[in-house]
PDB file of N, CA and C in Angstrom:
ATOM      1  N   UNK A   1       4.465  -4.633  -4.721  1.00  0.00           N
ATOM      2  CA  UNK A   1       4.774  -3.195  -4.800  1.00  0.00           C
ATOM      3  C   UNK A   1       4.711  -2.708  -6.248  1.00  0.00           C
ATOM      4  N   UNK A   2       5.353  -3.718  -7.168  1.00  0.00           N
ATOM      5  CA  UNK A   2       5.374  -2.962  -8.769  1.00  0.00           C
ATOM      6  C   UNK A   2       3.881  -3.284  -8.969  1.00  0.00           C
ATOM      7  N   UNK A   3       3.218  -4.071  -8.714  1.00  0.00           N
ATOM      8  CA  UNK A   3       1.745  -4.562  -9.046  1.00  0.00           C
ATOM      9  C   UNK A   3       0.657  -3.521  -8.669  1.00  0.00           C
ATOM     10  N   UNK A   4       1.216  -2.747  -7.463  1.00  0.00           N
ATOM     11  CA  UNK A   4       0.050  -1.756  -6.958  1.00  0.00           C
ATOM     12  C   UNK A   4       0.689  -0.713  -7.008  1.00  0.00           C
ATOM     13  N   UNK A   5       1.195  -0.095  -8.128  1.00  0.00           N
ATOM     14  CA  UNK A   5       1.362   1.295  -8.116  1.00  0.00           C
ATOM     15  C   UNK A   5       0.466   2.612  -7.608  1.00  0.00           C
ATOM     16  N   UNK A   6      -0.680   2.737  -7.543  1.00  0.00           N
ATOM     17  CA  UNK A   6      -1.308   3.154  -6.638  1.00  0.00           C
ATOM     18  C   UNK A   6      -1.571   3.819  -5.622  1.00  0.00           C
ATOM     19  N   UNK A   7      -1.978   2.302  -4.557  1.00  0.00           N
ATOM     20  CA  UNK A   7      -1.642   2.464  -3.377  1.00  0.00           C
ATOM     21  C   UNK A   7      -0.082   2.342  -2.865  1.00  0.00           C
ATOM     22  N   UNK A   8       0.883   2.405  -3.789  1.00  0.00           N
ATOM     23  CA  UNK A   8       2.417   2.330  -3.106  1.00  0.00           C
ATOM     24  C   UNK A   8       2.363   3.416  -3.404  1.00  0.00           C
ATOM     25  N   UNK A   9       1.524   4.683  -4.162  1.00  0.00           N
ATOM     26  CA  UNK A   9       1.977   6.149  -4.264  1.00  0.00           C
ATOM     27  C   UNK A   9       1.231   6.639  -3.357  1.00  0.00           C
ATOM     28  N   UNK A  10       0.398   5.973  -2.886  1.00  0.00           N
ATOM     29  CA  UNK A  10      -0.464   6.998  -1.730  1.00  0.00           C
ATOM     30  C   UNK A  10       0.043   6.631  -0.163  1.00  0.00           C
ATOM     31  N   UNK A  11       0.628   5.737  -0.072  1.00  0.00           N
ATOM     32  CA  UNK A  11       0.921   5.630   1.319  1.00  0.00           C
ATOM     33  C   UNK A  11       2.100   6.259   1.420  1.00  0.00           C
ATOM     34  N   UNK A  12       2.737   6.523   1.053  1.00  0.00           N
ATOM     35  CA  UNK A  12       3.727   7.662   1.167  1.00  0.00           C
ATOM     36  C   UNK A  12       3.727   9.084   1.196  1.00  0.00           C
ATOM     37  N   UNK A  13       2.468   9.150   0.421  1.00  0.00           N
ATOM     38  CA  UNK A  13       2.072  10.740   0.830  1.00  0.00           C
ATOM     39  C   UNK A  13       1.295  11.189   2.263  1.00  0.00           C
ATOM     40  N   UNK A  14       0.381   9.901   2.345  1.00  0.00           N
ATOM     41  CA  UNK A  14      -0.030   9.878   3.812  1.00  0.00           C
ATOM     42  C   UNK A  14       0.704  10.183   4.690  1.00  0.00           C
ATOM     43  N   UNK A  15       1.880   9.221   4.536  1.00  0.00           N
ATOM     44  CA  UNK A  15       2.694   9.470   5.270  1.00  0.00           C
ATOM     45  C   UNK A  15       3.372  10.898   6.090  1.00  0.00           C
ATOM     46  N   UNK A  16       3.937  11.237   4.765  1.00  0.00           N
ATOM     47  CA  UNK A  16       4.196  12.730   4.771  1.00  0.00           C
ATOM     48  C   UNK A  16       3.626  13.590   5.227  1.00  0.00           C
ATOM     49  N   UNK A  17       2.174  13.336   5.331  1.00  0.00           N
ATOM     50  CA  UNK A  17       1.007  14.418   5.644  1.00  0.00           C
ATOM     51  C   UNK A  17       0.834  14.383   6.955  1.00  0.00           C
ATOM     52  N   UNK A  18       0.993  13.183   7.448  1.00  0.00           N
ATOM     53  CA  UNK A  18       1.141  12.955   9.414  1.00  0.00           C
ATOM     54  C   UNK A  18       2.256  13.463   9.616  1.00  0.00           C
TER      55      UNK A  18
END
């Protein structure tokens, strides 16, 4: 999770967006 800052910020917005 600390390694892929990233994709740990985008799957949460995905999220949000569904």
């Amino acid at each position: 999770m600390l390694i892929s800052p990233a994709p740990a910020c985008r799957q949460p917005l995905e999220s949000q967006r569904h």
